[in-house]
PDB file of N, CA and C in Angstrom:
ATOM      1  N   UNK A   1       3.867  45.517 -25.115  1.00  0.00           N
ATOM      2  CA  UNK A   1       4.034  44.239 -25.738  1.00  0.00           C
ATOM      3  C   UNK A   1       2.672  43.579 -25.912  1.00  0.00           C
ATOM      4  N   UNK A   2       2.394  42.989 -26.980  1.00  0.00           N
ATOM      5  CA  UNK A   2       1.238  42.274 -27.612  1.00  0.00           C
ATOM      6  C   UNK A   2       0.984  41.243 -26.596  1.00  0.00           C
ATOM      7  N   UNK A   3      -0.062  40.692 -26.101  1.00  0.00           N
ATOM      8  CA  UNK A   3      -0.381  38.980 -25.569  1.00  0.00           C
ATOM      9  C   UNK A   3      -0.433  38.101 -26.688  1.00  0.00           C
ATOM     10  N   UNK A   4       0.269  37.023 -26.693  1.00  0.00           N
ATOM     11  CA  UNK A   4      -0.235  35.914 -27.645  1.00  0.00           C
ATOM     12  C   UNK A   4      -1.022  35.406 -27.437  1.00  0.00           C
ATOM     13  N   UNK A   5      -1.913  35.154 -26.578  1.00  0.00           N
ATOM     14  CA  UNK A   5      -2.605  34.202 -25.996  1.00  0.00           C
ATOM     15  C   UNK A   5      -3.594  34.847 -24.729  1.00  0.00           C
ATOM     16  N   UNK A   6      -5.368  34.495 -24.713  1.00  0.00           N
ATOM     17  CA  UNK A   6      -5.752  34.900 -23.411  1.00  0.00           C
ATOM     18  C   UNK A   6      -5.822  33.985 -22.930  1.00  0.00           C
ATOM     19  N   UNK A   7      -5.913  34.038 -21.507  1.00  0.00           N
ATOM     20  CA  UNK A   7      -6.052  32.645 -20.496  1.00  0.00           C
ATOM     21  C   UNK A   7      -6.963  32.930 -19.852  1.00  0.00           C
ATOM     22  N   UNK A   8      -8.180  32.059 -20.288  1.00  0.00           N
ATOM     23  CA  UNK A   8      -9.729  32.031 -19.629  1.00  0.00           C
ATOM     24  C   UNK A   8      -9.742  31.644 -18.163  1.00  0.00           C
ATOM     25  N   UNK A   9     -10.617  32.031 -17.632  1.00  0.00           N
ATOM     26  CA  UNK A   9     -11.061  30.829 -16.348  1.00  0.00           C
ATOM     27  C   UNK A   9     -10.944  29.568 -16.289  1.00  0.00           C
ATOM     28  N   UNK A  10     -11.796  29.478 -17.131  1.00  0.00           N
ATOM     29  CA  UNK A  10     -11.800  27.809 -17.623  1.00  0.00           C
ATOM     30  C   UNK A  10     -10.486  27.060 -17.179  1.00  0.00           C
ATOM     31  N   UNK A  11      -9.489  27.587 -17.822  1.00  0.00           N
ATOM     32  CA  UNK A  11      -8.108  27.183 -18.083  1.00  0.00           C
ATOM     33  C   UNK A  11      -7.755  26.918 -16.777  1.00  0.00           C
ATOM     34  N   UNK A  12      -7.998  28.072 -15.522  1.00  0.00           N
ATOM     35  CA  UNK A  12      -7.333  27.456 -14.558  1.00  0.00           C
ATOM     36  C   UNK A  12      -8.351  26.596 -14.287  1.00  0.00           C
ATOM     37  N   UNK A  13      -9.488  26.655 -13.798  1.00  0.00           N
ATOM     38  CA  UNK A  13      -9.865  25.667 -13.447  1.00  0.00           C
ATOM     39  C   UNK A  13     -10.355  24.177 -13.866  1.00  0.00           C
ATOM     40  N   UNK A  14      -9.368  23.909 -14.971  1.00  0.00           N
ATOM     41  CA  UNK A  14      -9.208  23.002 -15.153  1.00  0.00           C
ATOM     42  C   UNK A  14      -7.673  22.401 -14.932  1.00  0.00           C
ATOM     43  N   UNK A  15      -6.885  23.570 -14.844  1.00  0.00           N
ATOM     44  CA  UNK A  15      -5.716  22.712 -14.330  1.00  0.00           C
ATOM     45  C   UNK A  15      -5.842  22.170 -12.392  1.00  0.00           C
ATOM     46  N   UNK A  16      -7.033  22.929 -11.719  1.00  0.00           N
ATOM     47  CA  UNK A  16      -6.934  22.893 -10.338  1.00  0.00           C
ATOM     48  C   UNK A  16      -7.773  21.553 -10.513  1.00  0.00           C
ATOM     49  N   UNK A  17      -8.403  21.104 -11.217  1.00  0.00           N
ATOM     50  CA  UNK A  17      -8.970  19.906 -11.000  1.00  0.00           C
ATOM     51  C   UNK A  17      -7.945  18.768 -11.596  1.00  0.00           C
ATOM     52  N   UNK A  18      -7.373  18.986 -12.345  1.00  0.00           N
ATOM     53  CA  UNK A  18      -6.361  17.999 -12.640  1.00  0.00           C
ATOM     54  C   UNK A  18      -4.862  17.653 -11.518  1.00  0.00           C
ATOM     55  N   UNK A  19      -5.092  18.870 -10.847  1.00  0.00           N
ATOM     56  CA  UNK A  19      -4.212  18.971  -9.427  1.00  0.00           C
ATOM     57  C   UNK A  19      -5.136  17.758  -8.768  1.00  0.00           C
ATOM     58  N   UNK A  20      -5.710  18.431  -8.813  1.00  0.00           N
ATOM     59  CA  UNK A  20      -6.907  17.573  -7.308  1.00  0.00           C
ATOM     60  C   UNK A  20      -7.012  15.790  -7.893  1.00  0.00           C
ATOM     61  N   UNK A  21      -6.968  15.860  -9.131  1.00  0.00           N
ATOM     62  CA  UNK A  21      -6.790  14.601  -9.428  1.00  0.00           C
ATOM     63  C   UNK A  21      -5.743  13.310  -9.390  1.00  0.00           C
ATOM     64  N   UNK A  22      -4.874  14.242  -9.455  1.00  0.00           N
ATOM     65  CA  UNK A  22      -3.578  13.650  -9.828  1.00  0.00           C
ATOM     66  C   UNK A  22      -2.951  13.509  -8.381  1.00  0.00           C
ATOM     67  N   UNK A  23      -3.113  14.355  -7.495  1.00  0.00           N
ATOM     68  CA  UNK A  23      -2.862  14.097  -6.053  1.00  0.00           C
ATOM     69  C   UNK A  23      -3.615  13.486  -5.243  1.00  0.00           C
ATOM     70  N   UNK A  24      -4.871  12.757  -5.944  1.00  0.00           N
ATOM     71  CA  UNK A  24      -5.967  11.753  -5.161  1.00  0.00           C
ATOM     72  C   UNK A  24      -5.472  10.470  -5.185  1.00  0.00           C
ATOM     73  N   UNK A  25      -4.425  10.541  -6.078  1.00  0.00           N
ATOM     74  CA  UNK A  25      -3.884   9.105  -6.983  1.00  0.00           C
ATOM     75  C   UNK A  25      -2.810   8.719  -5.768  1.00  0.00           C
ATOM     76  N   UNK A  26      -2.947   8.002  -4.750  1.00  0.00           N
ATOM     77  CA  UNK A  26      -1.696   8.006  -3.852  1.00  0.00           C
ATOM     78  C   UNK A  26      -1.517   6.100  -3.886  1.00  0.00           C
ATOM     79  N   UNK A  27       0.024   5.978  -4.193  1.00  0.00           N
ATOM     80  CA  UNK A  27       0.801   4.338  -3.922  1.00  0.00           C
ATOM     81  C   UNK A  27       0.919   4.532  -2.600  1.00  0.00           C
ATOM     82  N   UNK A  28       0.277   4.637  -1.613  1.00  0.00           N
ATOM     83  CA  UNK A  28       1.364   4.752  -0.102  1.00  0.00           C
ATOM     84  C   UNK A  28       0.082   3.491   0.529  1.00  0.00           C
ATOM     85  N   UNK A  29       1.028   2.808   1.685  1.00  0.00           N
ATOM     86  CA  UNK A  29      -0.436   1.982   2.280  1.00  0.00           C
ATOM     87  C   UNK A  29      -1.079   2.290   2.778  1.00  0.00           C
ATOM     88  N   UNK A  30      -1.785   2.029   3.206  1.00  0.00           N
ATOM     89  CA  UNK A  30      -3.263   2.786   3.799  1.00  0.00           C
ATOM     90  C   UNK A  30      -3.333   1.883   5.536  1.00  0.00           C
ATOM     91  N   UNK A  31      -3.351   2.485   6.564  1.00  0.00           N
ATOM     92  CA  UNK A  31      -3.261   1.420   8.300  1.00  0.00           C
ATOM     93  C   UNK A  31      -4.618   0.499   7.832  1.00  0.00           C
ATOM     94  N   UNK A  32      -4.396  -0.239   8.421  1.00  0.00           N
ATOM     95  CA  UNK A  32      -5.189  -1.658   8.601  1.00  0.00           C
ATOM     96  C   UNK A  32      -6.552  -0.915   9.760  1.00  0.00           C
ATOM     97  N   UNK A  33      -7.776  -1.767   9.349  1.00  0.00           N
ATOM     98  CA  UNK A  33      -9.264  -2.031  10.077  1.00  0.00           C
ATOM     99  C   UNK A  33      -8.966  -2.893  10.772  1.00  0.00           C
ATOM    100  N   UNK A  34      -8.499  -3.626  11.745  1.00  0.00           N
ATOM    101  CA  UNK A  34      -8.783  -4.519  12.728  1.00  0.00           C
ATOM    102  C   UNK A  34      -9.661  -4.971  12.628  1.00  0.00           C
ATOM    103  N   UNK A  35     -10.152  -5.855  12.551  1.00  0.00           N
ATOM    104  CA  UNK A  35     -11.273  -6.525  13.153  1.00  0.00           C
ATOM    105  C   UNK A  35     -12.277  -6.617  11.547  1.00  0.00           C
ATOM    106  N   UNK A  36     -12.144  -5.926  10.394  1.00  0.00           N
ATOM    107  CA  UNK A  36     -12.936  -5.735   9.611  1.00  0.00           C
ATOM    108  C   UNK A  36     -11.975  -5.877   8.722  1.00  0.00           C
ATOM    109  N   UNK A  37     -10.939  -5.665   7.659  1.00  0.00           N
ATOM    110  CA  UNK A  37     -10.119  -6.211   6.912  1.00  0.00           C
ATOM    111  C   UNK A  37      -9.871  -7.924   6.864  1.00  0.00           C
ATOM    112  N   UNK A  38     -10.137  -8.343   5.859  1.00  0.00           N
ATOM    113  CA  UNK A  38      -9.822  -9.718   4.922  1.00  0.00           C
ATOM    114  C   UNK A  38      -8.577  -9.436   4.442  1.00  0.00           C
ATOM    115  N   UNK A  39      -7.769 -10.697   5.227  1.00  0.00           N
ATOM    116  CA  UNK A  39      -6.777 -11.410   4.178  1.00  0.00           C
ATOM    117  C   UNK A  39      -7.215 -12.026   2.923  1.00  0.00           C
ATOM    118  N   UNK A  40      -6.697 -11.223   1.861  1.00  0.00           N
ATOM    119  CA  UNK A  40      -6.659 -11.425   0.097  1.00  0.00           C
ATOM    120  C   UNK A  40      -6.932 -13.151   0.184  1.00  0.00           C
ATOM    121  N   UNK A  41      -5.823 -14.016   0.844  1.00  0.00           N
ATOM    122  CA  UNK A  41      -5.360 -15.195   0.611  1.00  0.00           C
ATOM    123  C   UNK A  41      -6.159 -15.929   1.361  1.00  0.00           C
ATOM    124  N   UNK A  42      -6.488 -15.935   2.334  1.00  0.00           N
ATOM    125  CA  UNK A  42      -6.842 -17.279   3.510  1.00  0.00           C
ATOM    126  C   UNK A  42      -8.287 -16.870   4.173  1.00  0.00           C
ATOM    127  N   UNK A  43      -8.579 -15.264   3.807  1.00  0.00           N
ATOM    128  CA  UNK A  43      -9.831 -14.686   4.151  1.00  0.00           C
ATOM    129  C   UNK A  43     -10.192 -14.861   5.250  1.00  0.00           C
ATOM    130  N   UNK A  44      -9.123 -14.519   6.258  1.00  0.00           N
ATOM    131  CA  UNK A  44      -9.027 -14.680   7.849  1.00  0.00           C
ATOM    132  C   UNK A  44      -9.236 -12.954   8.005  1.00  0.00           C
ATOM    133  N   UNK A  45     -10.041 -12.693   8.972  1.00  0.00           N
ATOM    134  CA  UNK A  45     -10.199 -11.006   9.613  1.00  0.00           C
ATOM    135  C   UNK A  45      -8.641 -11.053  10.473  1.00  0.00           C
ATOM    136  N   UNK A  46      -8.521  -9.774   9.767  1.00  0.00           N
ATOM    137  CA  UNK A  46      -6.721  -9.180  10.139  1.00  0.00           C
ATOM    138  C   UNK A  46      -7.066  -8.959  11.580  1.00  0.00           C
ATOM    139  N   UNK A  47      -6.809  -9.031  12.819  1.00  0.00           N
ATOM    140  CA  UNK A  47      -7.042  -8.387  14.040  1.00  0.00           C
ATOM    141  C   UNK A  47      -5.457  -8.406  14.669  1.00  0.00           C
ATOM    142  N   UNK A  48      -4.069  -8.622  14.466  1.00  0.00           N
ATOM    143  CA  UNK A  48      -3.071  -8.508  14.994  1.00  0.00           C
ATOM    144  C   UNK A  48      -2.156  -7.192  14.389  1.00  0.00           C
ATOM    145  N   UNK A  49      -2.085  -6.336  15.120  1.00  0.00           N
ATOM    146  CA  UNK A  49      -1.242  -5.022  14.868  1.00  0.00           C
ATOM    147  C   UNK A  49       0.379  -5.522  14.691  1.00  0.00           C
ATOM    148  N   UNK A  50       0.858  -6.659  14.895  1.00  0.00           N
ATOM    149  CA  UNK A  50       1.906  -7.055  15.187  1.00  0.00           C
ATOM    150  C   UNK A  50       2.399  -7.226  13.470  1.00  0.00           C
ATOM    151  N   UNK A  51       1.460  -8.052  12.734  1.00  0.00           N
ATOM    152  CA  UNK A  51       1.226  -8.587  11.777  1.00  0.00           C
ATOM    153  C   UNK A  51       0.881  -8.005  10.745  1.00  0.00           C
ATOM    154  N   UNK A  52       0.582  -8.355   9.474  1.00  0.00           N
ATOM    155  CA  UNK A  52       0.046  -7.680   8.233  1.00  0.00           C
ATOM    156  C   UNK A  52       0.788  -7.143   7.495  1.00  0.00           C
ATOM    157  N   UNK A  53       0.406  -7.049   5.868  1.00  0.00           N
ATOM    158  CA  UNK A  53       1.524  -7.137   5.060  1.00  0.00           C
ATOM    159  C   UNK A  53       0.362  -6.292   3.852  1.00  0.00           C
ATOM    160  N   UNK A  54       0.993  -5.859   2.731  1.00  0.00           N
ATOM    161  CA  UNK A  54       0.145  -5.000   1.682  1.00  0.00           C
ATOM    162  C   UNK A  54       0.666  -4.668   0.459  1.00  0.00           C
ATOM    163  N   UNK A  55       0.368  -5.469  -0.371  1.00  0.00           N
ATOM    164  CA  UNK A  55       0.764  -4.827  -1.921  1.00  0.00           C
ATOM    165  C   UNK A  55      -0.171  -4.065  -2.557  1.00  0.00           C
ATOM    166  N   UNK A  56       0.311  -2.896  -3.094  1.00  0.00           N
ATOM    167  CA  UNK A  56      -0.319  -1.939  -3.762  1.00  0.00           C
ATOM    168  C   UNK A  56       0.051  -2.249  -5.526  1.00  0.00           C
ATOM    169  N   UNK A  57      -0.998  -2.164  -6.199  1.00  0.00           N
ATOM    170  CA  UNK A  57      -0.970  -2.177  -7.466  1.00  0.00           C
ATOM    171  C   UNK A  57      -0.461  -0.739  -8.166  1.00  0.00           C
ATOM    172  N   UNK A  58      -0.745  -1.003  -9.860  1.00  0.00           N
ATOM    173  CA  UNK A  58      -0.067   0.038 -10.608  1.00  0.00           C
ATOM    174  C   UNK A  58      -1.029   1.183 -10.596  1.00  0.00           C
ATOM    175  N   UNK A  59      -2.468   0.386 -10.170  1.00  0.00           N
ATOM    176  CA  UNK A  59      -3.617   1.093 -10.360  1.00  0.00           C
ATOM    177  C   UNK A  59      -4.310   1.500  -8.815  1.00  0.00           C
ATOM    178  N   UNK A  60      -2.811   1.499  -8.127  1.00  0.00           N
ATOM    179  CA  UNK A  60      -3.274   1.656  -6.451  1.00  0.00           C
ATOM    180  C   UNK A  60      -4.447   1.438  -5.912  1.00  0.00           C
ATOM    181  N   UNK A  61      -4.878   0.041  -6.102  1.00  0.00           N
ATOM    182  CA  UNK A  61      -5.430  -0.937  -5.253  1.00  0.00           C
ATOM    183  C   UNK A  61      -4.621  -1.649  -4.318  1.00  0.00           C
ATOM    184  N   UNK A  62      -5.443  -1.835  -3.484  1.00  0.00           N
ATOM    185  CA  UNK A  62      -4.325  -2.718  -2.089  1.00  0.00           C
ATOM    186  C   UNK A  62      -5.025  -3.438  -2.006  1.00  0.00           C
ATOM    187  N   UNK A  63      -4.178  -4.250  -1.746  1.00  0.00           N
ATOM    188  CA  UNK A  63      -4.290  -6.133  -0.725  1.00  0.00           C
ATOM    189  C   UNK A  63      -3.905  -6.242   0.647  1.00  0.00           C
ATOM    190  N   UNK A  64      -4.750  -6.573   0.858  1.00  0.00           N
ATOM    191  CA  UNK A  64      -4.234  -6.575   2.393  1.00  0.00           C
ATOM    192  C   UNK A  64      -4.001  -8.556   2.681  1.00  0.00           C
ATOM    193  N   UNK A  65      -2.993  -8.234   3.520  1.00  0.00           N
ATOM    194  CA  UNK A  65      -2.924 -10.032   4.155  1.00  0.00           C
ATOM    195  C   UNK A  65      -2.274  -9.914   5.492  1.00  0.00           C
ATOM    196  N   UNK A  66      -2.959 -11.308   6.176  1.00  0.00           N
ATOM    197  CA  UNK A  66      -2.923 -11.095   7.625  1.00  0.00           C
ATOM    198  C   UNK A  66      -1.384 -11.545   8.525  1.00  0.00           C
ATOM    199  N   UNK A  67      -0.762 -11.964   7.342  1.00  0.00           N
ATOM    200  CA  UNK A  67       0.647 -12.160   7.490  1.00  0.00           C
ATOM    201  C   UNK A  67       1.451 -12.397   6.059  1.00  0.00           C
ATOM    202  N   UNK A  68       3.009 -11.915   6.540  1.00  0.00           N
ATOM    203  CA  UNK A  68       3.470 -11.950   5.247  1.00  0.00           C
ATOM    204  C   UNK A  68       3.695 -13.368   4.683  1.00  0.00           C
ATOM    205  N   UNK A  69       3.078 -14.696   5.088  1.00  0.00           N
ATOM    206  CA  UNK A  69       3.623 -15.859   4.582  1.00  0.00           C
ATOM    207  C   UNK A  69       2.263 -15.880   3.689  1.00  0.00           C
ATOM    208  N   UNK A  70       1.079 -15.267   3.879  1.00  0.00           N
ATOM    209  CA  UNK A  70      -0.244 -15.178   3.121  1.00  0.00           C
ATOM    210  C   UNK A  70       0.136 -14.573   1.861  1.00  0.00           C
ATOM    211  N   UNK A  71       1.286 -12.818   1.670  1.00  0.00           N
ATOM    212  CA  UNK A  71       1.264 -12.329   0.364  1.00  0.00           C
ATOM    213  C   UNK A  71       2.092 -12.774  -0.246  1.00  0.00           C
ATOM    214  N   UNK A  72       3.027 -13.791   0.364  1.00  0.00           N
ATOM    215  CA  UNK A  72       4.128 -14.645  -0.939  1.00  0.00           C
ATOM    216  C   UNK A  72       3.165 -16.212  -1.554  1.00  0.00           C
ATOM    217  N   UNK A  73       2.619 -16.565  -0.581  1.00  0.00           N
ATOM    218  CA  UNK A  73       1.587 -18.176  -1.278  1.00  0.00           C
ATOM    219  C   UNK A  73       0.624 -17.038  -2.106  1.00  0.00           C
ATOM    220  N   UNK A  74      -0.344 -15.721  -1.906  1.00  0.00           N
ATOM    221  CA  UNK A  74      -0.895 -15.254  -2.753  1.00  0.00           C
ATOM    222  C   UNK A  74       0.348 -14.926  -4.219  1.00  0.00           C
ATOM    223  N   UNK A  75       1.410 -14.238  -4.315  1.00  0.00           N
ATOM    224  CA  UNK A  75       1.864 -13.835  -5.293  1.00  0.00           C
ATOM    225  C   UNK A  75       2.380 -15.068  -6.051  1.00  0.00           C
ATOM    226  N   UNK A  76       2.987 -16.194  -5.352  1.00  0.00           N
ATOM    227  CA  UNK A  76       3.035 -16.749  -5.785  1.00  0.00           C
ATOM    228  C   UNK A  76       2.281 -18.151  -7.300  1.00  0.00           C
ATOM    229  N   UNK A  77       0.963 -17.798  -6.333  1.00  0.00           N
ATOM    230  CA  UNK A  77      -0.337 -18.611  -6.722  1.00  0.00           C
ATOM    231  C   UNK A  77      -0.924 -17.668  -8.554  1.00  0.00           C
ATOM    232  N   UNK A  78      -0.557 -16.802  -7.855  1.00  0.00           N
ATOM    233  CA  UNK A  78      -0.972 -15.497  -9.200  1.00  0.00           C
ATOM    234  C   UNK A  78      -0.043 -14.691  -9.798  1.00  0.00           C
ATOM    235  N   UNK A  79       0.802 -15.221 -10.645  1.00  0.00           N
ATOM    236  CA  UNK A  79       2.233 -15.023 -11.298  1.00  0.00           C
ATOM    237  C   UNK A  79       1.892 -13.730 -12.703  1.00  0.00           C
ATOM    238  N   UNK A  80       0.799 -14.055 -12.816  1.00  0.00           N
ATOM    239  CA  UNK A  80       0.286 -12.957 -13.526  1.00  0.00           C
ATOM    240  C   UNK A  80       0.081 -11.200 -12.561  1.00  0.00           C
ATOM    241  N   UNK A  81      -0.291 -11.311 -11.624  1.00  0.00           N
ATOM    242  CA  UNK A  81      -0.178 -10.944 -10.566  1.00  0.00           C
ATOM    243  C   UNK A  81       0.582  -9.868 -10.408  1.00  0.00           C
ATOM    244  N   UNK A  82       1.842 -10.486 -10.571  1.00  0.00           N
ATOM    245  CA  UNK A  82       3.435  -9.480 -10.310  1.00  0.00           C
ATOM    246  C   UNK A  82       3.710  -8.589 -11.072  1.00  0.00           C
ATOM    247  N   UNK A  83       2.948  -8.555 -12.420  1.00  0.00           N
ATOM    248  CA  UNK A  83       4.044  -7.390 -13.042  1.00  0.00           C
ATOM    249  C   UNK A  83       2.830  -6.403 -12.699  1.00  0.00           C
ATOM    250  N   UNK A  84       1.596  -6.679 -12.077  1.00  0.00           N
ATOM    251  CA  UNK A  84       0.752  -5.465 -11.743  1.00  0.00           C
ATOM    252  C   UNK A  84       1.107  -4.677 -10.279  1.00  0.00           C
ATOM    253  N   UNK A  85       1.877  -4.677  -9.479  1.00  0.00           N
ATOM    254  CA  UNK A  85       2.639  -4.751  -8.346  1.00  0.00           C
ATOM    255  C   UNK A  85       3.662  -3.581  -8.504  1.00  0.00           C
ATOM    256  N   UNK A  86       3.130  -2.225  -7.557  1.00  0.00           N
ATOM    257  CA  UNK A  86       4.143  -1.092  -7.921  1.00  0.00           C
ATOM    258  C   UNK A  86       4.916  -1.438  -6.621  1.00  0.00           C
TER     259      UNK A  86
END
């Protein structure tokens, strides 16, 4: 049977980098810095494990805030805000 088609090197390795890309891309939260993380809202250093709250964007950026009454006065304040919010 004939090949229609050769498949270079190239080819894979460009699909293994588009792997590697596309799986760098992660929505999940990321644990909190103690002591070194800023609340988005009130720009208080997060230091309570008890506490803390995190919206991730469409473009998986995170916010971090040092309680959840900080990411509703932030979402609230920035209504534009929300539809960027995965």
């Amino acid at each position: 049977m004939k090949k229609l088609f050769k498949v270079s090197s190239e080819f894979y390795i460009a699909i293994v980098v588009c792997m590697l890309v596309l799986s760098s891309c992660s929505y999940e939260p990321k644990p909190f810095d103690y002591g070194k993380d800023v609340c988005e809202h009130c720009k208080m250093t997060i230091i309570d494990p008890k506490w803390g709250a995190q919206i991730i964007t469409n473009t998986g950026k995170i916010y971090r805030f040092d309680v959840i009454e900080c990411l509703i006065l932030y979402k609230n304040q920035n209504q534009e805000f929300n539809s960027k919010i995965k």
